[in-house]
Protein backbone atom coordinates (compact mmCIF):
# COMPACT_ATOMS: atom_id res chain seq x y z
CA UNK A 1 0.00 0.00 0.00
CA UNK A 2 1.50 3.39 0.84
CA UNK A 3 4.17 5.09 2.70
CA UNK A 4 1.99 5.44 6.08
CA UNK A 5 -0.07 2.69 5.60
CA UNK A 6 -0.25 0.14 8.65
CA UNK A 7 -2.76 -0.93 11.46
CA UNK A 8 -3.32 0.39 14.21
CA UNK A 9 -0.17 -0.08 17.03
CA UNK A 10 1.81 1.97 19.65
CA UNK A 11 4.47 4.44 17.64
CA UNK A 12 6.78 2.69 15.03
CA UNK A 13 5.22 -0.27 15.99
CA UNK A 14 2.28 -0.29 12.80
CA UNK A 15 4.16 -2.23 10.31
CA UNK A 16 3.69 0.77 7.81
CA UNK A 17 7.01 1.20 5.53
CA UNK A 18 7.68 4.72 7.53
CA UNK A 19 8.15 2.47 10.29
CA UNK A 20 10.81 0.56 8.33
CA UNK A 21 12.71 3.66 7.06
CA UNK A 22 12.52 4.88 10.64
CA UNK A 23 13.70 2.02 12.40
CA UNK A 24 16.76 1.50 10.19
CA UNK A 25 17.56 5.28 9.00
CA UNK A 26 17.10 5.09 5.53
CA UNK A 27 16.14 7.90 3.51
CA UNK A 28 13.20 7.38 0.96
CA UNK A 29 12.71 7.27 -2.33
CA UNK A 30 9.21 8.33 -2.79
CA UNK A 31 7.41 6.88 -6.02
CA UNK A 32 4.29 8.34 -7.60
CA UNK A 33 1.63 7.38 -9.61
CA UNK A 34 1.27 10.71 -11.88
CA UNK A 35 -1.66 9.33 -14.05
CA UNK A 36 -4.44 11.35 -13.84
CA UNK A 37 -2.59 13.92 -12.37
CA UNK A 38 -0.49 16.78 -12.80
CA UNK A 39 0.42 19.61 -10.40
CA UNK A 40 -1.64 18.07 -7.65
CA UNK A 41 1.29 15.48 -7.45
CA UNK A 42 3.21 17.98 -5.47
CA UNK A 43 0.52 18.19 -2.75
CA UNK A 44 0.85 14.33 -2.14
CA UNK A 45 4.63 15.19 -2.20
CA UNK A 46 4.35 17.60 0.34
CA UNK A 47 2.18 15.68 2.64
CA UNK A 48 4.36 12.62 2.50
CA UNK A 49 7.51 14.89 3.22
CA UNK A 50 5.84 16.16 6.03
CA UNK A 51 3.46 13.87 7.63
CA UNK A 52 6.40 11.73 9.80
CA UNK A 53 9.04 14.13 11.27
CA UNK A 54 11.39 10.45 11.78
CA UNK A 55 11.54 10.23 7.63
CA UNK A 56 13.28 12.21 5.34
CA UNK A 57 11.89 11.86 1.29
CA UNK A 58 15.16 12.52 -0.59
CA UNK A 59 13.84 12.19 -3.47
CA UNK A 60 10.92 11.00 -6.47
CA UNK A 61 10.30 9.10 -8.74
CA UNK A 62 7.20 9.90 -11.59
CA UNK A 63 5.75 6.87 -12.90
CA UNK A 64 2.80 6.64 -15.18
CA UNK A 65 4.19 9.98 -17.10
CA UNK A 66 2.10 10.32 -20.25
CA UNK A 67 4.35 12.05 -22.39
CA UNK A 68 7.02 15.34 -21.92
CA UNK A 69 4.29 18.04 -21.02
CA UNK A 70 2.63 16.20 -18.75
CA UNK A 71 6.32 15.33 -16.87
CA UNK A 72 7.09 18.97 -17.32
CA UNK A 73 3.65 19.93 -15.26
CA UNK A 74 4.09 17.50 -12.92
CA UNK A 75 7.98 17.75 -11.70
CA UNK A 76 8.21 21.32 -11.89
CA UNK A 77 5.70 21.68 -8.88
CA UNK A 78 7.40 18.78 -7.05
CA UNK A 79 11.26 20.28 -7.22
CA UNK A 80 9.69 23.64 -6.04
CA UNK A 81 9.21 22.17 -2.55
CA UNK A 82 13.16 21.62 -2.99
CA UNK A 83 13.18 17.88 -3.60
CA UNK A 84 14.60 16.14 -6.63
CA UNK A 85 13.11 14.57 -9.65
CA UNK A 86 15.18 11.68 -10.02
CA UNK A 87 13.30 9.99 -12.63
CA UNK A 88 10.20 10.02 -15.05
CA UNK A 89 9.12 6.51 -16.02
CA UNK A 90 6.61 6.19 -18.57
CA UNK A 91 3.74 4.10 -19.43
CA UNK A 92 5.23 0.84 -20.27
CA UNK A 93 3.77 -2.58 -20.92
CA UNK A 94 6.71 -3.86 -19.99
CA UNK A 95 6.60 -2.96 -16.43
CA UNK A 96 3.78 -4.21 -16.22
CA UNK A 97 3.47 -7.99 -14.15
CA UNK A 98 0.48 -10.60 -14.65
CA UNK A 99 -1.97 -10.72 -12.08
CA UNK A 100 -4.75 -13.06 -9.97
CA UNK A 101 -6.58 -12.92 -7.27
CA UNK A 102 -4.23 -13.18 -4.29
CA UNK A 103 -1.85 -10.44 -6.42
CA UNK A 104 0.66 -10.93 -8.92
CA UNK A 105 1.70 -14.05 -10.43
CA UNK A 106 4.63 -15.52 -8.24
CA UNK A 107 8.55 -15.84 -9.80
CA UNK A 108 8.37 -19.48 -9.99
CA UNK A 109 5.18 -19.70 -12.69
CA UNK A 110 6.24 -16.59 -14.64
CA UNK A 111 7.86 -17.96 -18.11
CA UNK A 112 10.79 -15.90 -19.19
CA UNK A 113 11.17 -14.18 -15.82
CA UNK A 114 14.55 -13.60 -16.68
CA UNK A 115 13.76 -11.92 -20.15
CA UNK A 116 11.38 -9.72 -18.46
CA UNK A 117 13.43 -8.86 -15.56
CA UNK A 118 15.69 -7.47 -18.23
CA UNK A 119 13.32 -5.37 -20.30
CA UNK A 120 12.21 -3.78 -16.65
CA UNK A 121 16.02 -2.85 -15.70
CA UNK A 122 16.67 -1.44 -18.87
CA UNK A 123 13.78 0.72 -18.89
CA UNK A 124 14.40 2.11 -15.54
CA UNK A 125 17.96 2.68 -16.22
CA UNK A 126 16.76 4.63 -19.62
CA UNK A 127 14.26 6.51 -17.59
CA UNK A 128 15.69 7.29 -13.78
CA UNK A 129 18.81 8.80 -13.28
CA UNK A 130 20.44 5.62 -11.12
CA UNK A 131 23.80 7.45 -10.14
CA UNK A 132 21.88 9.99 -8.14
CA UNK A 133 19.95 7.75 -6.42
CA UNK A 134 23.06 5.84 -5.20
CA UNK A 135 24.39 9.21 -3.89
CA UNK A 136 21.09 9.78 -2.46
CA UNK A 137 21.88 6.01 -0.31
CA UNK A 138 22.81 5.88 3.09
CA UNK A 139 24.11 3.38 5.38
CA UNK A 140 21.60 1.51 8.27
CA UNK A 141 21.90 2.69 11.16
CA UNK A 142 20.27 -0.68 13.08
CA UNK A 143 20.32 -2.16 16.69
CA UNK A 144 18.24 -5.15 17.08
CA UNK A 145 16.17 -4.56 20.43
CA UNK A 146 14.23 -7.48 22.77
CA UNK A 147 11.68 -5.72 20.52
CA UNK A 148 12.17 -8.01 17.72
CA UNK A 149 9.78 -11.08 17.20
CA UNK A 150 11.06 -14.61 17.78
CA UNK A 151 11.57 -16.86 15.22
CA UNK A 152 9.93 -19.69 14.81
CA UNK A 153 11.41 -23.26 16.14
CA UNK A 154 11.41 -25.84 13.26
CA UNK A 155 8.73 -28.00 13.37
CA UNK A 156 10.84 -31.35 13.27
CA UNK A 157 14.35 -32.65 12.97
CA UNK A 158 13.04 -33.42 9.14
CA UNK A 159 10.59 -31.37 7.81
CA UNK A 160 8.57 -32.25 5.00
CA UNK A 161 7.69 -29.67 2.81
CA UNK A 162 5.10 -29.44 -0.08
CA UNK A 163 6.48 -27.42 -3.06
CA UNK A 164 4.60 -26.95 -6.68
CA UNK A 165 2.35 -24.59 -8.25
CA UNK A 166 -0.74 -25.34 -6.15
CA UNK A 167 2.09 -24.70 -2.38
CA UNK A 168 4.32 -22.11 -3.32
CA UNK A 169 4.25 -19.78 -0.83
CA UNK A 170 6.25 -19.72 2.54
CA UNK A 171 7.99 -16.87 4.48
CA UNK A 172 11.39 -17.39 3.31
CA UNK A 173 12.83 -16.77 6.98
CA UNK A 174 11.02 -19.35 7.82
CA UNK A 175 12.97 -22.11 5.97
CA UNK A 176 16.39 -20.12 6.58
CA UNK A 177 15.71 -19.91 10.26
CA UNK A 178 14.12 -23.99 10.31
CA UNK A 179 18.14 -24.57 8.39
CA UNK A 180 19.83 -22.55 10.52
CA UNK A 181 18.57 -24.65 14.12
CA UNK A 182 19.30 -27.67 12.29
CA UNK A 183 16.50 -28.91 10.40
CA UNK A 184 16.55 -30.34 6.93
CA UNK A 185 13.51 -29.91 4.89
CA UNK A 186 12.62 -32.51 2.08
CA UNK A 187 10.65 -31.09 -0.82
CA UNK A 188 7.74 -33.24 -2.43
CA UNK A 189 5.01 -32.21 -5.11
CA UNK A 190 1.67 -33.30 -4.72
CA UNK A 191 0.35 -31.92 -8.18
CA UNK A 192 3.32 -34.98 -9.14
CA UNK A 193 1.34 -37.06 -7.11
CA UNK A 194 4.42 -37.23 -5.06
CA UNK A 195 3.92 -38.39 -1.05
CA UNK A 196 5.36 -36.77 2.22
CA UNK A 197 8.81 -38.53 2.10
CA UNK A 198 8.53 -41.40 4.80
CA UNK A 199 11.47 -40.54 6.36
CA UNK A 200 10.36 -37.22 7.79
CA UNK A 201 9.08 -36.73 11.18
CA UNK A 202 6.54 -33.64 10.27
CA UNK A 203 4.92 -33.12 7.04
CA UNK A 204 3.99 -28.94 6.88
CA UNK A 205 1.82 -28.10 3.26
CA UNK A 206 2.29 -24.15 2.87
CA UNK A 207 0.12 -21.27 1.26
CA UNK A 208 -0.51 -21.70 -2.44
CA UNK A 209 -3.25 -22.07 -4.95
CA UNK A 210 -5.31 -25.32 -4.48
CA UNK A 211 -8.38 -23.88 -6.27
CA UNK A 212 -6.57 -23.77 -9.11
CA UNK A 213 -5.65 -27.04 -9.38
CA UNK A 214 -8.31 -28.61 -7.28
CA UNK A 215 -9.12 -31.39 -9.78
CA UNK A 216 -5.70 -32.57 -10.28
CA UNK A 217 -5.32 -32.81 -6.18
CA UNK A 218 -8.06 -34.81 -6.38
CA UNK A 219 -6.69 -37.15 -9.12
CA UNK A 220 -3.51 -37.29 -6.91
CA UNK A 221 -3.84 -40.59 -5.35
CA UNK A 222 -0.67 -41.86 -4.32
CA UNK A 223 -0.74 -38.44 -2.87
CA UNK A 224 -3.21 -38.19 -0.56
CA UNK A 225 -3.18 -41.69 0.72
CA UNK A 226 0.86 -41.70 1.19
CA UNK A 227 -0.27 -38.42 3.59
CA UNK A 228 -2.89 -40.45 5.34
CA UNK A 229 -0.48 -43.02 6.45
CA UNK A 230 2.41 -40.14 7.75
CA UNK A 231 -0.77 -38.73 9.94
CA UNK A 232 -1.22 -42.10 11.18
CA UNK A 233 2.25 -41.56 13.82
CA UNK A 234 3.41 -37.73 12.29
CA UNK A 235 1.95 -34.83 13.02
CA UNK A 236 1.10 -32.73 9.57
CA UNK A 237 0.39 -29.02 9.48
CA UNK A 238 -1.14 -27.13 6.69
CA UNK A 239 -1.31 -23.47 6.73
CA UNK A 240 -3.91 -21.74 3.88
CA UNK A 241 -4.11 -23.32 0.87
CA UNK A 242 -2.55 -26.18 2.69
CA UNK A 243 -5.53 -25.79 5.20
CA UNK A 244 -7.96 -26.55 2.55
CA UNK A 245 -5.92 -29.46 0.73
CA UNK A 246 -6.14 -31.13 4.42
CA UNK A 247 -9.83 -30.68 3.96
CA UNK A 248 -12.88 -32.71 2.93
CA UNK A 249 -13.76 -30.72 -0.15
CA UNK A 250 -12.60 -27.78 -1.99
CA UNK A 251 -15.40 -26.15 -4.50
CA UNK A 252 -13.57 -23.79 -7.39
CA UNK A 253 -14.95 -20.75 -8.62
CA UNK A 254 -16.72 -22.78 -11.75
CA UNK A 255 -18.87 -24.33 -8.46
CA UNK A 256 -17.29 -28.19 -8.73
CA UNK A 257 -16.62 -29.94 -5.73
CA UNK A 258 -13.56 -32.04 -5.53
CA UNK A 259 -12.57 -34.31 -2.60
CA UNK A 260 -9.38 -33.42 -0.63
CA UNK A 261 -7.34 -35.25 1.82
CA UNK A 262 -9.88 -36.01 4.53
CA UNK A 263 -7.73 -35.36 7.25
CA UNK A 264 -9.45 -32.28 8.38
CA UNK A 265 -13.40 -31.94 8.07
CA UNK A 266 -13.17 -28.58 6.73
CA UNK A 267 -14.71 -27.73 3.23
CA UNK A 268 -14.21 -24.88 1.65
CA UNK A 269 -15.20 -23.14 -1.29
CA UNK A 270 -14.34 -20.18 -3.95
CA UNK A 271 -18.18 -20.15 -5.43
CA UNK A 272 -18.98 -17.24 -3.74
CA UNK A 273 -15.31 -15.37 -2.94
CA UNK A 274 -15.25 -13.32 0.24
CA UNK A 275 -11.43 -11.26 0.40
CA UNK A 276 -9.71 -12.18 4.11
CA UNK A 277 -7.01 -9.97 4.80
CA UNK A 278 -4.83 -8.70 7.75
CA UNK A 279 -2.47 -9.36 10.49
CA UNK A 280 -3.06 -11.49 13.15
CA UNK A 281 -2.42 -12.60 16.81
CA UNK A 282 -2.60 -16.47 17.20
CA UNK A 283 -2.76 -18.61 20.66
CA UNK A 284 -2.67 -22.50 19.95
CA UNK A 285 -5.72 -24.02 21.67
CA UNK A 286 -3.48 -27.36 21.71
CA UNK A 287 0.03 -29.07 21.04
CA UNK A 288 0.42 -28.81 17.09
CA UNK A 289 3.34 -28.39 14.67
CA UNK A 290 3.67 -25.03 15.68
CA UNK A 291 4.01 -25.41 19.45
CA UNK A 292 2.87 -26.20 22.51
CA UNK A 293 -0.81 -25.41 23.16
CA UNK A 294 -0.97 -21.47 24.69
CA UNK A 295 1.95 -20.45 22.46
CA UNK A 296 1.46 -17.07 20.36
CA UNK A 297 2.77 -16.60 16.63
CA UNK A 298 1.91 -13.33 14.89
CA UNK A 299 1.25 -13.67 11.40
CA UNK A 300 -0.85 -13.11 8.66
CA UNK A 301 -3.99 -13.98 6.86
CA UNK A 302 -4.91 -13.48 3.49
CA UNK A 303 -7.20 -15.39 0.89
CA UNK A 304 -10.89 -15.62 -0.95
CA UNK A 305 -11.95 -18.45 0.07
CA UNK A 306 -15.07 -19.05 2.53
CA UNK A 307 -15.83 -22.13 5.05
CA UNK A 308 -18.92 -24.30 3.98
CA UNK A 309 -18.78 -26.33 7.01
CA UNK A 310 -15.65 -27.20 9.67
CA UNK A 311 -17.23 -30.79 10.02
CA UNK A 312 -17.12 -30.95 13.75
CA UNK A 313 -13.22 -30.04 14.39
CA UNK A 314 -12.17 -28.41 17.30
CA UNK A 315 -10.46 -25.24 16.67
CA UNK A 316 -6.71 -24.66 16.48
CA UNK A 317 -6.44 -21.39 17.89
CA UNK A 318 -7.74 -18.33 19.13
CA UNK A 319 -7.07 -15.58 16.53
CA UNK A 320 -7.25 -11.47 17.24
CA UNK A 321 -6.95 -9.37 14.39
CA UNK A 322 -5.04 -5.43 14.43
CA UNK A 323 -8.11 -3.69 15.20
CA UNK A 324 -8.50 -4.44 18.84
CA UNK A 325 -12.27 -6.95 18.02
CA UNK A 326 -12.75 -10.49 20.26
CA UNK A 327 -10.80 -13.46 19.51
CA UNK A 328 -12.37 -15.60 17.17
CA UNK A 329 -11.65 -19.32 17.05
CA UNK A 330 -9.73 -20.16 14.00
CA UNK A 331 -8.85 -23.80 11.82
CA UNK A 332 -8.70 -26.95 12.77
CA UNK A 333 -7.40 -29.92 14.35
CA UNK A 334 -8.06 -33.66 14.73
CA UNK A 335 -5.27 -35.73 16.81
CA UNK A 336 -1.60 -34.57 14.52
CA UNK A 337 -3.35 -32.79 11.88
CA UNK A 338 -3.96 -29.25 12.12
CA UNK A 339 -4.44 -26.57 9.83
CA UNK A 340 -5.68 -23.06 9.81
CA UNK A 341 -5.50 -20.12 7.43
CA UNK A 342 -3.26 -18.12 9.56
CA UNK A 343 0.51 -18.00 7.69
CA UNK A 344 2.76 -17.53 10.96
CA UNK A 345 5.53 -15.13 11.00
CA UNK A 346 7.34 -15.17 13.86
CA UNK A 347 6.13 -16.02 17.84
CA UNK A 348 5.23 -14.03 20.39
């Protein structure tokens, strides 16, 4: 979102990117969208520059410019407040990314990344004067506090970890941290109609896109019955998309229903979309991957998917949101398995 934007939270504390450039002393490079605009951009430039006496904006970046007028109009009124232009990017397919309805297309599924990665440097380097900006760069100035979040402790001594198109995203600290205390995490696919790897001690199925390959889960028998014999004795934890893969059923936004793994009585369905979204306070209701029933994580939730039914499960956790409203039971669990659509960050 934008500079200030956050939730609601004590003083550098609201996650907003102000609070980042505070916290570590960096000066900002303020981007704005000029289309539909003109002069008026320098009133959104002033209020940024002075909204949050702990940030400086050292300078801007146009983007959207629709031709040389309309960048003439536009930075003129910005360097009268005294802060630099630094570059005028215009309207460019080729800057622009592929979208759904979580957000853009992830690296891993975008063909000729590489190519495109490519045409997007070389238009910002024909368009935004990139030796300035490096003057412009300053150092961190950084010390960690007992303020900092915990990471999370791996799961297992072996962690298995679905990894494909339909469970592609994870918080990359979490896997660095899980490899740093030790762990070693063993990748499967289930759209391969790969199982957990029997050697594990923990199978964990991350965010992703089931719903978009719901029929091909279903199809995946080797799959889901290798995972049904690791929850016999291991405990398996699926967060999101992984939640609703543990499931009963999972209906896609064409209204099909296709069976999941059964592990979890959860069903779940895009038919009717409903947009989750926000950060959120967790406190296990009972032992699970994650920890130790009455441990806290802080984390994140964010999908389009509604609950038909939770088929009788008892809750995994009790779940506050940013905004200060009554905790609200959240997942499931049923003995090892557990699953909710909380993404965990870091504990509490």
């Amino acid at each position: 979102m934008g500079l200030f934007d956050g939730v609601p939270g004590e003083p550098g504390r609201t996650g907003a990117s102000a609070d980042v450039a505070a916290a570590l002393g960096l000066p900002v490079l303020l981007t704005i969208d000029v289309s539909g605009q003109a002069q008026s951009a320098a009133a959104v430039v002033k209020g940024c520059m002075s909204y949050d006496p702990r940030i400086e904006v050292v300078g801007i970046v146009l983007n959207r410019v629709g031709s040389p007028r309309h960048r003439r109009l536009a930075g003129d009124a910005i360097e009268a407040l005294g802060v630099k232009v630094v570059g005028s990017i215009p309207r460019l397919e080729a800057l622009s990314l592929p979208e759904r309805h979580l957000g853009l297309v992830q690296a891993g599924e975008f063909e000729a990344l590489d190519q495109r990665l490519d045409e997007i440097a070389d238009a910002i380097a024909a368009h935004v004067d990139l030796t300035v900006i490096e003057a412009l760069a300053r150092p961190l100035k950084f010390t960690p506090s007992a303020a900092i979040a915990s990471v999370i402790a791996p799961p297992g001594r072996c962690i298995a970890l679905a990894r494909d198109e339909a469970f592609s995203f994870l918080y990359p600290h979490l896997m660095s941290g899980w490899r740093a205390a030790g762990a070693k995490l063993r990748f499967f696919s289930p759209l391969a109609d790969e199982p957990p790897p029997a050697d594990c001690d923990v199978c964990w199925l991350p965010g992703g896109y089931p719903e978009l390959h719901a029929g091909r889960l279903a199809a995946a028998s080797r799959f889901r019955e290798g995972l049904r014999r690791f929850a016999l004795t291991r405990p398996v934890h699926g967060e999101c998309g992984g939640y609703m893969a543990l499931g009963a059923a999972l209906t896609d936004a064409s209204g099909a229903t296709h069976e999941m793994a059964g592990l979890l009585g959860v069903e779940t369905s895009f038919a009717k979309r409903k947009m989750t979204l926000g950060y959120r306070d967790a406190t296990l209701e009972a032992d699970s991957a994650l920890g130790p029933a009455g441990a806290r994580f802080r984390g994140h939730e964010f999908h389009y998917a509604t609950i038909v039914s939770l088929g009788g499960d008892p809750p995994l956790a009790l779940v506050r949101d940013a905004y200060g409203s009554a905790p609200e039971r959240s997942g499931s669990r049923r003995g090892g398995v557990t699953g909710g659509f909380f993404h965990a960050i870091a504990s509490a």
